[in-house]
PDB file of N, CA and C in Angstrom:
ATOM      1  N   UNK A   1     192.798  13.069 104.619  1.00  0.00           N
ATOM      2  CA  UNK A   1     191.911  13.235 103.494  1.00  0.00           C
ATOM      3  C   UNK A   1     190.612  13.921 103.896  1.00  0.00           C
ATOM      4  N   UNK A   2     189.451  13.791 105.123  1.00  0.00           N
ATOM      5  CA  UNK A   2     188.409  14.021 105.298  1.00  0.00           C
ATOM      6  C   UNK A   2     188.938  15.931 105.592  1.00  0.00           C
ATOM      7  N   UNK A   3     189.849  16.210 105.982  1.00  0.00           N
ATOM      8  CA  UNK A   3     190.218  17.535 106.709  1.00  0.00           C
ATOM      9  C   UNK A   3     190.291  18.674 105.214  1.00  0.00           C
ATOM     10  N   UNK A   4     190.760  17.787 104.334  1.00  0.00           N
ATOM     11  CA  UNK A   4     190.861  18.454 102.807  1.00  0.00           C
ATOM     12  C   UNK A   4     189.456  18.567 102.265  1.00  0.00           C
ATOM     13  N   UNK A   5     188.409  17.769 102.665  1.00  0.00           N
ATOM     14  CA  UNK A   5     187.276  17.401 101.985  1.00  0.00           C
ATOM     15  C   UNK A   5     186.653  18.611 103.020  1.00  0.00           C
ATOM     16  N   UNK A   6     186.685  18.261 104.275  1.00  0.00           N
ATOM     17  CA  UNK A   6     185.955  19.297 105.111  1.00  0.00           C
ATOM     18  C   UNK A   6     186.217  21.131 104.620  1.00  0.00           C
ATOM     19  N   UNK A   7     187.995  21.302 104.377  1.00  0.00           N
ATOM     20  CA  UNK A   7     188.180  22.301 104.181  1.00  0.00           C
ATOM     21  C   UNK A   7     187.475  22.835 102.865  1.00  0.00           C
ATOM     22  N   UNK A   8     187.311  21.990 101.874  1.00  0.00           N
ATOM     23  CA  UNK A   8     186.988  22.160 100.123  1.00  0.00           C
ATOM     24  C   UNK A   8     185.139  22.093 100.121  1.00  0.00           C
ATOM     25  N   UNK A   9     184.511  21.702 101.165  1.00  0.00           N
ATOM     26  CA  UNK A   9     182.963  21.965 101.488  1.00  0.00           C
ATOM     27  C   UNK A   9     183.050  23.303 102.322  1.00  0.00           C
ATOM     28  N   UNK A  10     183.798  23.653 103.575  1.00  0.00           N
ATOM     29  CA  UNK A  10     183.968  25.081 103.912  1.00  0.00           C
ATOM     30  C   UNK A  10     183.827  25.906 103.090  1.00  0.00           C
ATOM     31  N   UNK A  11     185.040  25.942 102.150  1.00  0.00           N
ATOM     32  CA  UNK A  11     185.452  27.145 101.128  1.00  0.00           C
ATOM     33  C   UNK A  11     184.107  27.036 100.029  1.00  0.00           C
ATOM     34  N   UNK A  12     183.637  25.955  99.495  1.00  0.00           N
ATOM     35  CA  UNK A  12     182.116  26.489  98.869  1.00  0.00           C
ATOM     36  C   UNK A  12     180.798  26.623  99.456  1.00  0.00           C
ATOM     37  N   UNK A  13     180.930  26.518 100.419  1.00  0.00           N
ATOM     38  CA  UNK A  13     179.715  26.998 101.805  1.00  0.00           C
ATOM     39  C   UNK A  13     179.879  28.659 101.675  1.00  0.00           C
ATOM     40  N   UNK A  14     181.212  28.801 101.627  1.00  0.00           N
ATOM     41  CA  UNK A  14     181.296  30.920 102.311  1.00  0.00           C
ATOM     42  C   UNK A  14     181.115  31.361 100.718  1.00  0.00           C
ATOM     43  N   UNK A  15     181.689  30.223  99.316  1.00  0.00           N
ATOM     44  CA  UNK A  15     181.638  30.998  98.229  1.00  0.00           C
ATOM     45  C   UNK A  15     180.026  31.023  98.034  1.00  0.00           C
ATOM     46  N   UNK A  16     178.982  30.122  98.143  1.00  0.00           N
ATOM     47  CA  UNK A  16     177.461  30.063  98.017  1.00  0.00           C
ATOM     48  C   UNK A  16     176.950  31.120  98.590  1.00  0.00           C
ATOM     49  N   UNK A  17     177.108  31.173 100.236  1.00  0.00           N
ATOM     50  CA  UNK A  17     176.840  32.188 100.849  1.00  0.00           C
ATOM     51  C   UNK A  17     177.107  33.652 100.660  1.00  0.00           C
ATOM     52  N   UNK A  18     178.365  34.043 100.347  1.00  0.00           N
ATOM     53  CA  UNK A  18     178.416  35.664  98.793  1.00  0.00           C
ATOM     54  C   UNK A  18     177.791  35.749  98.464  1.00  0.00           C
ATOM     55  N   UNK A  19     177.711  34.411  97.509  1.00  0.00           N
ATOM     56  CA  UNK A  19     177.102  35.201  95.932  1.00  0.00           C
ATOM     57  C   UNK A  19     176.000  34.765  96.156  1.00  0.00           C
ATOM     58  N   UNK A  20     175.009  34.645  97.549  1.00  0.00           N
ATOM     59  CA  UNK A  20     173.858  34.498  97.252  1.00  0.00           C
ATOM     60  C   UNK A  20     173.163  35.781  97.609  1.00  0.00           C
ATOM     61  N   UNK A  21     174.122  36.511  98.210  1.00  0.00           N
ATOM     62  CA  UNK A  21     172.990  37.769  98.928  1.00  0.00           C
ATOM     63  C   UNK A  21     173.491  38.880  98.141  1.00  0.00           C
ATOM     64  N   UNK A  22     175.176  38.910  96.564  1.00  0.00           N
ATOM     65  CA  UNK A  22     175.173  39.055  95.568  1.00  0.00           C
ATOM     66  C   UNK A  22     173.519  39.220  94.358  1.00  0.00           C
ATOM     67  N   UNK A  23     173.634  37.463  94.533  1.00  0.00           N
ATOM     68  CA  UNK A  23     172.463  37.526  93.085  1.00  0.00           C
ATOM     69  C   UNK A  23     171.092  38.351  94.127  1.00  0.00           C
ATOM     70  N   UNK A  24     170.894  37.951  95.324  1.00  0.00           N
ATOM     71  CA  UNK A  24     169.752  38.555  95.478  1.00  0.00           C
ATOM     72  C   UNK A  24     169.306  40.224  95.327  1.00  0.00           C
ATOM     73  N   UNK A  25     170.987  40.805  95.730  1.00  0.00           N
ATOM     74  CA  UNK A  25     170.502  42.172  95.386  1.00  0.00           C
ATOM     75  C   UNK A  25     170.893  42.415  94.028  1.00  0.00           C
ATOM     76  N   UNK A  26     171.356  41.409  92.869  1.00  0.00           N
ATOM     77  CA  UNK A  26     171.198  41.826  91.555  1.00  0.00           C
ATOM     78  C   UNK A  26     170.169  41.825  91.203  1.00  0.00           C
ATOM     79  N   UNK A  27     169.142  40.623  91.784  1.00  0.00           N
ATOM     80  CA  UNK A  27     167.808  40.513  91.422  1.00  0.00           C
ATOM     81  C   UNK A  27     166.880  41.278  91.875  1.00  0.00           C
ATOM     82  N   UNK A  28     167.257  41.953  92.830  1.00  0.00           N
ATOM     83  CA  UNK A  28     166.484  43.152  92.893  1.00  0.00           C
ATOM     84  C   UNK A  28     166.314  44.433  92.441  1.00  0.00           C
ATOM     85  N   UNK A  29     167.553  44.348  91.585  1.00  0.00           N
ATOM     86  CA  UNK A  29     168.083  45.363  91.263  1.00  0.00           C
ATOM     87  C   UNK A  29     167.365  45.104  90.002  1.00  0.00           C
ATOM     88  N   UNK A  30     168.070  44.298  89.155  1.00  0.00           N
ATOM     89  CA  UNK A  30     167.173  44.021  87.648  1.00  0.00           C
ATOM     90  C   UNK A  30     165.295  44.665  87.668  1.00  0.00           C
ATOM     91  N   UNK A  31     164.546  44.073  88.895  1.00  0.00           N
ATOM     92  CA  UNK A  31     163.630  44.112  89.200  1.00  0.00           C
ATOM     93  C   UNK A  31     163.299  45.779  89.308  1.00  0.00           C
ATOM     94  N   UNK A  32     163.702  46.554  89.972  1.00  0.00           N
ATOM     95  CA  UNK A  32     163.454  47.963  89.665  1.00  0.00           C
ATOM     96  C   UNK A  32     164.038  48.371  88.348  1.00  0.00           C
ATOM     97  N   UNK A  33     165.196  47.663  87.837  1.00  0.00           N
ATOM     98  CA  UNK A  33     165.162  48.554  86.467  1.00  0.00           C
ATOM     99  C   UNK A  33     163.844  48.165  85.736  1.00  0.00           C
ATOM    100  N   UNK A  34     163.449  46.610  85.374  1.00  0.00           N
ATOM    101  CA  UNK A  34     162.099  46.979  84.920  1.00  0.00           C
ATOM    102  C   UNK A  34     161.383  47.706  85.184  1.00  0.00           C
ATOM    103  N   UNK A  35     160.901  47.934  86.415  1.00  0.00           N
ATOM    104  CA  UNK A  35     159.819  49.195  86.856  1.00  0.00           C
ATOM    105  C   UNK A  35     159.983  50.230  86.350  1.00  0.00           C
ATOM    106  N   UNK A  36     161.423  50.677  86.484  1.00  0.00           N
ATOM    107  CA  UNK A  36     161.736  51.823  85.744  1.00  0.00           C
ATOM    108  C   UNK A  36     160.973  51.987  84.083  1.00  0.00           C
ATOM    109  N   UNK A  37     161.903  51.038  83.397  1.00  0.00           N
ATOM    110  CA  UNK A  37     161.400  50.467  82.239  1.00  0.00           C
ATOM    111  C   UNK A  37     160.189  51.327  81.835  1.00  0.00           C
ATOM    112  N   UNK A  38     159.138  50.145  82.475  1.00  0.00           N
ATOM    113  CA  UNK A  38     157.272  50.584  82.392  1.00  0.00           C
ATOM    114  C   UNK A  38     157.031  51.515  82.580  1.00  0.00           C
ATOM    115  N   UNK A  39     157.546  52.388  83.964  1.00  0.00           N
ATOM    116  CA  UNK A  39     157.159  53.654  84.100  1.00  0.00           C
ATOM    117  C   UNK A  39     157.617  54.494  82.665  1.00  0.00           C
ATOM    118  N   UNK A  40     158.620  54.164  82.320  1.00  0.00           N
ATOM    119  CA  UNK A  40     159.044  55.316  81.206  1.00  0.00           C
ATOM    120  C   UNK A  40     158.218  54.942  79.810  1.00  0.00           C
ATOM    121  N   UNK A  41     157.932  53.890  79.951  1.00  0.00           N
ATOM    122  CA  UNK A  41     157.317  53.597  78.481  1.00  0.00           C
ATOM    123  C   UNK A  41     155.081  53.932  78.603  1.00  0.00           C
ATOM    124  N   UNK A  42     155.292  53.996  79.912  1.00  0.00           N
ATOM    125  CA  UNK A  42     154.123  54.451  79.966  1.00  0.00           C
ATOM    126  C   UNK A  42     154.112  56.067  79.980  1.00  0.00           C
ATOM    127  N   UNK A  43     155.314  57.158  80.267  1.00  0.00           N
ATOM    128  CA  UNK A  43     155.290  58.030  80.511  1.00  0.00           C
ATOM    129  C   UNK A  43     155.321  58.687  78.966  1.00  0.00           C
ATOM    130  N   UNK A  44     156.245  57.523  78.369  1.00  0.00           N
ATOM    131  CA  UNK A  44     156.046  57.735  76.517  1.00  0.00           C
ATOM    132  C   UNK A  44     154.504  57.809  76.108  1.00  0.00           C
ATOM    133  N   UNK A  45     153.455  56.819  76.132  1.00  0.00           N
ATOM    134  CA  UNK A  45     152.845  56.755  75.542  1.00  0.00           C
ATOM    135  C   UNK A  45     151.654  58.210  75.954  1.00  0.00           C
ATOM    136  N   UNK A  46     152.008  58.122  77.529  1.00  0.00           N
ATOM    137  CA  UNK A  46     151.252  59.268  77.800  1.00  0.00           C
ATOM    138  C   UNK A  46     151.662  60.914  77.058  1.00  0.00           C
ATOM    139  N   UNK A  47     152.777  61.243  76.849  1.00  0.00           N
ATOM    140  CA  UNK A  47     153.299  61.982  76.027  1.00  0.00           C
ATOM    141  C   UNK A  47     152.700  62.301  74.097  1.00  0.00           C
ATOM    142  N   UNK A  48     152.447  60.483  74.128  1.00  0.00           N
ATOM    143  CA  UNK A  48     151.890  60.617  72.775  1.00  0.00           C
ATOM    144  C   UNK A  48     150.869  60.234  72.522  1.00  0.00           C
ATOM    145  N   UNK A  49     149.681  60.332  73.441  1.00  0.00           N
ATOM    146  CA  UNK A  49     148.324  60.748  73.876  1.00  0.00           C
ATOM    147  C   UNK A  49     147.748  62.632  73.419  1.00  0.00           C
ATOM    148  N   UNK A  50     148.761  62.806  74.145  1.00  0.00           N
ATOM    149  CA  UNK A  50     149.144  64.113  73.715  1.00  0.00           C
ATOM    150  C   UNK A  50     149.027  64.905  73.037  1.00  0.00           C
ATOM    151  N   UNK A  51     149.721  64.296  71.902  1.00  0.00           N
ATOM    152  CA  UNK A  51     150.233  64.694  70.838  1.00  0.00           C
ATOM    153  C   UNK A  51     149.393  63.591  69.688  1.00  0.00           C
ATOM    154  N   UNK A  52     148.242  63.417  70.011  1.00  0.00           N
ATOM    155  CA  UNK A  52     147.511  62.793  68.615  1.00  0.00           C
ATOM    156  C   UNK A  52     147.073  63.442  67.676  1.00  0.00           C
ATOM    157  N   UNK A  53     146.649  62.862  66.606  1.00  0.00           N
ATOM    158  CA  UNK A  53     145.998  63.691  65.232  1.00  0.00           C
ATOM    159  C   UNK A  53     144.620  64.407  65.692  1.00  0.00           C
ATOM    160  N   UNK A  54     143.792  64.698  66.365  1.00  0.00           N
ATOM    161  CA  UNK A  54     143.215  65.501  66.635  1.00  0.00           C
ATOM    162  C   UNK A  54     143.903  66.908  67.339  1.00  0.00           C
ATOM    163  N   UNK A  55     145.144  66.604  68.067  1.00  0.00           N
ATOM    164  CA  UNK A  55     145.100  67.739  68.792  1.00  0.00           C
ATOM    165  C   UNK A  55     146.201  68.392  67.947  1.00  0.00           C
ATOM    166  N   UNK A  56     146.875  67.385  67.100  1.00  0.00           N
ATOM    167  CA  UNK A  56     148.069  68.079  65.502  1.00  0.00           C
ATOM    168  C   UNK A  56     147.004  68.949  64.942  1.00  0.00           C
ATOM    169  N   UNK A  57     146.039  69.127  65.035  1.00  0.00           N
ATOM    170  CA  UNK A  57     145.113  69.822  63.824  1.00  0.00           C
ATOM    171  C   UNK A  57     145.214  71.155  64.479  1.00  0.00           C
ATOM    172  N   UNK A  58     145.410  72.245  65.747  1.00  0.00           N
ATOM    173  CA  UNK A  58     145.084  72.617  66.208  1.00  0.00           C
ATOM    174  C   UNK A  58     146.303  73.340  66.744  1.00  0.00           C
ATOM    175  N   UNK A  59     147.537  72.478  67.369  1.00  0.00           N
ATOM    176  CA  UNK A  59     148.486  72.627  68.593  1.00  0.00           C
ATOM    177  C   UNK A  59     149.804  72.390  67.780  1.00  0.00           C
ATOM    178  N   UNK A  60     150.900  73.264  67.484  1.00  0.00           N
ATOM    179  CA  UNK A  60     152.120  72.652  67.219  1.00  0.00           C
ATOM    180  C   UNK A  60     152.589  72.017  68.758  1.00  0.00           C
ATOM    181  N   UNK A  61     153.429  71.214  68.858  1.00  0.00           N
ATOM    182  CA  UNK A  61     154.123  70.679  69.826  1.00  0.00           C
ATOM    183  C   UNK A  61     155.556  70.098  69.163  1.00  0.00           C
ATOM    184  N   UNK A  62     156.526  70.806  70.623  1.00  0.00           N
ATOM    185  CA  UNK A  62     157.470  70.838  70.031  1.00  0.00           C
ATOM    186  C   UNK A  62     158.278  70.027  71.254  1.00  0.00           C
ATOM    187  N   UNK A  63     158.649  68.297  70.771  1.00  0.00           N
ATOM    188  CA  UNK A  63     158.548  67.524  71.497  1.00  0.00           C
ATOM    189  C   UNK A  63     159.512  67.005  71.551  1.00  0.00           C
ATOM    190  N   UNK A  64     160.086  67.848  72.694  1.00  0.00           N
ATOM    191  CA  UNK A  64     161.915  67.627  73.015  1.00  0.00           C
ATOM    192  C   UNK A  64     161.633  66.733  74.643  1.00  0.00           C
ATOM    193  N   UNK A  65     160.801  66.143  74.689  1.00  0.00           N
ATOM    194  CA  UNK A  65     160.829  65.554  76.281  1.00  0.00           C
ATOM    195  C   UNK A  65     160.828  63.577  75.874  1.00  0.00           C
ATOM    196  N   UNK A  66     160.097  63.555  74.494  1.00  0.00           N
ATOM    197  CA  UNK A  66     160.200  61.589  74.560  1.00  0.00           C
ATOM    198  C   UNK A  66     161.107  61.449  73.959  1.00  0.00           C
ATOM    199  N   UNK A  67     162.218  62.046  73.191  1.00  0.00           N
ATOM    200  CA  UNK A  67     163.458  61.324  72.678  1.00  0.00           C
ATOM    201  C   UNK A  67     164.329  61.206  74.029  1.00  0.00           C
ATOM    202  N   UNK A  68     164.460  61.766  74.915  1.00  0.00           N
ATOM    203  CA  UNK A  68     164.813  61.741  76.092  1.00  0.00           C
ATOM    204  C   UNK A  68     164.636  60.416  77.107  1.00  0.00           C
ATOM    205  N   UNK A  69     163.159  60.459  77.295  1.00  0.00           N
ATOM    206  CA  UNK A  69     162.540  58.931  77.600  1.00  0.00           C
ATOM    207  C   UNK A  69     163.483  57.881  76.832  1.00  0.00           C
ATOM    208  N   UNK A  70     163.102  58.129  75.509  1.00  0.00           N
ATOM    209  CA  UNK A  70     163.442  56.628  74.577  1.00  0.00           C
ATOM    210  C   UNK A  70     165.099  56.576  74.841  1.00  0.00           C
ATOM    211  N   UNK A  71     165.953  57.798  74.668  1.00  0.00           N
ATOM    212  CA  UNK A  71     167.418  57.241  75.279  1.00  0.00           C
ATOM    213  C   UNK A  71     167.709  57.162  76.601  1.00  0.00           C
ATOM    214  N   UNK A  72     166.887  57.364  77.634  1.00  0.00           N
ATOM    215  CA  UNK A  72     166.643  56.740  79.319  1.00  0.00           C
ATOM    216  C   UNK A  72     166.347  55.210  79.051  1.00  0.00           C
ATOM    217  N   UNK A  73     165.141  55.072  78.411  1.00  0.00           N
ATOM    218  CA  UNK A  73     164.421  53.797  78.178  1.00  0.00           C
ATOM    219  C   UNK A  73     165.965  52.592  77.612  1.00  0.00           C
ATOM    220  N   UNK A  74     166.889  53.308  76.634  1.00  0.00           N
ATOM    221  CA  UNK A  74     167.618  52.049  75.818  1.00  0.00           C
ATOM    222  C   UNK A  74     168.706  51.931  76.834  1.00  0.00           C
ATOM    223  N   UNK A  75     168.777  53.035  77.676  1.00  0.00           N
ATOM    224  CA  UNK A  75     170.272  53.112  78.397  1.00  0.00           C
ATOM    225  C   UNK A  75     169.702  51.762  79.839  1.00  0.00           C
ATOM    226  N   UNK A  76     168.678  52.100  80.023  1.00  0.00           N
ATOM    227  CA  UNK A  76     167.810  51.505  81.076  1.00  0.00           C
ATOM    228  C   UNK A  76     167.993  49.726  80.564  1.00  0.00           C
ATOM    229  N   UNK A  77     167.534  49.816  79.441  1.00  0.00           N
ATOM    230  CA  UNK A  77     167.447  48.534  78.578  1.00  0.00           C
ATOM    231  C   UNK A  77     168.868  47.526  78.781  1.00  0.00           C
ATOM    232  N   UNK A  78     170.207  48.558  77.939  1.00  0.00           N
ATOM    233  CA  UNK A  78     171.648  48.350  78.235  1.00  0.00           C
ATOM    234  C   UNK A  78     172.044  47.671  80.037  1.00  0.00           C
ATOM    235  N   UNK A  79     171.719  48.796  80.649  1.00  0.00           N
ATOM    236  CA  UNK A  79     172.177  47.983  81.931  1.00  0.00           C
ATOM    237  C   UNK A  79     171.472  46.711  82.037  1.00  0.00           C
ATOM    238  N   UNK A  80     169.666  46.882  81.462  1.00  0.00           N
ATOM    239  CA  UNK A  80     169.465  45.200  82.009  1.00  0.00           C
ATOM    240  C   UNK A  80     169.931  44.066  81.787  1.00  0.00           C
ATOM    241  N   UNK A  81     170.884  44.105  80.219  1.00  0.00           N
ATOM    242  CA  UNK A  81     171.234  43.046  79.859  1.00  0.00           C
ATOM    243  C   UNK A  81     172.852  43.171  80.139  1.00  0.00           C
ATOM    244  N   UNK A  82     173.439  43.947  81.179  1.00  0.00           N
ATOM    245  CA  UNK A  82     174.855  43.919  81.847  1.00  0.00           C
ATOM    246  C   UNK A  82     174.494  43.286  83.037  1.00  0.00           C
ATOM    247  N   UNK A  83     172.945  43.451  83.734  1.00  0.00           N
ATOM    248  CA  UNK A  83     173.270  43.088  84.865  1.00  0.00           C
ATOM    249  C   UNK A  83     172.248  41.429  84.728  1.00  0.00           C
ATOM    250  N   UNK A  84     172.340  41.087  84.179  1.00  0.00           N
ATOM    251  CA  UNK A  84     171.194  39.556  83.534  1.00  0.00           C
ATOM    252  C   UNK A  84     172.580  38.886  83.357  1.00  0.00           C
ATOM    253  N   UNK A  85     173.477  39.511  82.629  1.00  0.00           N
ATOM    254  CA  UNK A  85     174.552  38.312  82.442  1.00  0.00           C
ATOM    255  C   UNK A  85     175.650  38.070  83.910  1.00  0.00           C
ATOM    256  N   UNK A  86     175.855  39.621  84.534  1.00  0.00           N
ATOM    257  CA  UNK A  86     176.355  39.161  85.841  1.00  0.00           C
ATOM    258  C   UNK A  86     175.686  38.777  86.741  1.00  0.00           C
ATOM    259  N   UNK A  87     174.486  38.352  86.638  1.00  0.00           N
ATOM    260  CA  UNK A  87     173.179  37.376  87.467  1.00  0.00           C
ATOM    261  C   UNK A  87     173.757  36.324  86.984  1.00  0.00           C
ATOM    262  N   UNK A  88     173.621  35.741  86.083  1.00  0.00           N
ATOM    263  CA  UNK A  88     173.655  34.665  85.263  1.00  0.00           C
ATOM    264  C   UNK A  88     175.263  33.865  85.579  1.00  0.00           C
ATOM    265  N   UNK A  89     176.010  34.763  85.306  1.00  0.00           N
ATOM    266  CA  UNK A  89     177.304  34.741  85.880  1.00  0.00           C
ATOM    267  C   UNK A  89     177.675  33.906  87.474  1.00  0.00           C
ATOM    268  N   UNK A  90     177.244  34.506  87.929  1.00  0.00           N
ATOM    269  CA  UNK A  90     177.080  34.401  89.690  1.00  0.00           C
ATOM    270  C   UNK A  90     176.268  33.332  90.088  1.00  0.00           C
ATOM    271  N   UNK A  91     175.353  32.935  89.231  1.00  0.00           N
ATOM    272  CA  UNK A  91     174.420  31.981  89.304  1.00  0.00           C
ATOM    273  C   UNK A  91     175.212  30.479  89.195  1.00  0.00           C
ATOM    274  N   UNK A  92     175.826  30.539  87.804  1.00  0.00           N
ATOM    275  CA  UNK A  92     176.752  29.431  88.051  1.00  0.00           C
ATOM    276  C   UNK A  92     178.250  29.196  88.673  1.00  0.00           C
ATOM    277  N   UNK A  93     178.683  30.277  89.349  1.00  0.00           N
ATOM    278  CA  UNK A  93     179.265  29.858  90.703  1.00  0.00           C
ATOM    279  C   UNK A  93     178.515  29.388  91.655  1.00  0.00           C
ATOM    280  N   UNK A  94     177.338  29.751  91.696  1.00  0.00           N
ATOM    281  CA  UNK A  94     176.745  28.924  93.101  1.00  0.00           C
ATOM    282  C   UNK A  94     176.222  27.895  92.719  1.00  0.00           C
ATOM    283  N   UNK A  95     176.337  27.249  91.521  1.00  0.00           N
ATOM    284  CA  UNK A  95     175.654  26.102  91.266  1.00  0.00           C
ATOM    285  C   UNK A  95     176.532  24.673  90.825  1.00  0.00           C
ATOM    286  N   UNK A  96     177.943  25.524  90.059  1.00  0.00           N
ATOM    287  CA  UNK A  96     178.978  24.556  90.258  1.00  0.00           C
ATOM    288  C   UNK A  96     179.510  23.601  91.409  1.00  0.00           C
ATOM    289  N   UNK A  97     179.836  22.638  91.310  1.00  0.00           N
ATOM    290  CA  UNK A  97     180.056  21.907  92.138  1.00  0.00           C
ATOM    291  C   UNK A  97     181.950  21.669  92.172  1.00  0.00           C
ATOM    292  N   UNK A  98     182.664  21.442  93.523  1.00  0.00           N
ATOM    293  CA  UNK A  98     183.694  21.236  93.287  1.00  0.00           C
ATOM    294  C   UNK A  98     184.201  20.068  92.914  1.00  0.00           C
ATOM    295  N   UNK A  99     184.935  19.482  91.797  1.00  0.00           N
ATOM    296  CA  UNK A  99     185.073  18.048  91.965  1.00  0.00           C
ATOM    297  C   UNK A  99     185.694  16.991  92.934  1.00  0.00           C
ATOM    298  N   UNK A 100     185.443  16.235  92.782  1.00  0.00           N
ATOM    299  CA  UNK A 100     185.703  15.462  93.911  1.00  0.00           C
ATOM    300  C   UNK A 100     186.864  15.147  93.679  1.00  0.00           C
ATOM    301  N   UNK A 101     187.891  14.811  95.246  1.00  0.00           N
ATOM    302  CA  UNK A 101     189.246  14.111  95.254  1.00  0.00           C
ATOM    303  C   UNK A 101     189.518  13.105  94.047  1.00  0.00           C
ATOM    304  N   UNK A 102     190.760  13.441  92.956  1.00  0.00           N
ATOM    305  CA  UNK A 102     190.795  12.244  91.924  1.00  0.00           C
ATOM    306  C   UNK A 102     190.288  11.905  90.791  1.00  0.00           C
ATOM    307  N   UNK A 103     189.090  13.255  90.441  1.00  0.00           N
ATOM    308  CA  UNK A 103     188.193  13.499  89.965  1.00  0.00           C
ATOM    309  C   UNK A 103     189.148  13.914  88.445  1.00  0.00           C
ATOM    310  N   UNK A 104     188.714  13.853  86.885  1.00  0.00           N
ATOM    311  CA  UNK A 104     189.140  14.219  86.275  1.00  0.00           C
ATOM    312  C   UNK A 104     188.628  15.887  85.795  1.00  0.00           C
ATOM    313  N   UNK A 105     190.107  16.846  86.215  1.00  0.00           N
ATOM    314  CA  UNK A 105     189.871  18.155  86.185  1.00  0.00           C
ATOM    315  C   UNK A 105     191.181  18.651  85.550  1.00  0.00           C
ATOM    316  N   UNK A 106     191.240  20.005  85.887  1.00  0.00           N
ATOM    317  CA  UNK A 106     192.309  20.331  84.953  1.00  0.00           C
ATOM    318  C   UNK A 106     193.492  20.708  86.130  1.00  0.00           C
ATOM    319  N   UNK A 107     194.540  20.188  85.825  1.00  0.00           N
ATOM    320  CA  UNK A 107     195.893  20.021  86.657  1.00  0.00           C
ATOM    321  C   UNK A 107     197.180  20.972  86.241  1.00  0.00           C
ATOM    322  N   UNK A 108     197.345  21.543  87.415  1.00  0.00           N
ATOM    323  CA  UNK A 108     198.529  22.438  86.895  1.00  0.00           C
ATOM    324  C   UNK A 108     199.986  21.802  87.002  1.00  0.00           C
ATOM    325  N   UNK A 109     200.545  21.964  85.994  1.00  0.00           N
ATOM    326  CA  UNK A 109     202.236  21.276  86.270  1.00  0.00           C
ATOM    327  C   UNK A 109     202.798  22.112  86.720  1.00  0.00           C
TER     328      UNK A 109
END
């Protein structure tokens, strides 16, 4: 019995150990897409600094560069919430616990 118990703490020792250096580079990853994010939404607003009602009085501008941003910005957006749920995902494999010998779980016939 202890050799089954030893083996079934092994096997979620190496599964913790994955998915921990997993979530860490998801979480780093998430972490520059925000940056990304800001940078682009600041690169928007600077764009429409730009392009304010004083300088409309004066300047046509013909402003084929922030719809660009804004579908970078949603595509940017999209991955964050693909890679938040496979964080999230991964998170509770490493947090599940295996049940114990005898334990009520689900049994294959």
């Amino acid at each position: 019995m202890q050799n089954t118990a030893d083996y079934t703490s092994a096997q979620s020792d190496r599964r913790t150990d994955g998915c921990t250096s997993i979530i860490s580079n998801l979480g780093s990853l998430v972490e520059q897409v925000h940056a990304n994010m800001k940078l682009i939404e600041t690169a928007i607003a600077r764009e429409a600094a730009f392009g304010g009602p004083e300088a409309a009085a004066s300047i046509v501008v013909l402003d084929d560069v922030t719809p660009r941003y804004v579908q970078a910005n949603a595509a940017l957006n999209a991955s964050n919430v693909g890679l938040g749920v496979a964080l999230h995902l991964l998170q509770e494999i490493t947090s599940s616990k295996p049940e114990p010998e005898g334990g009520e779980g689900h049994r294959f016939v």
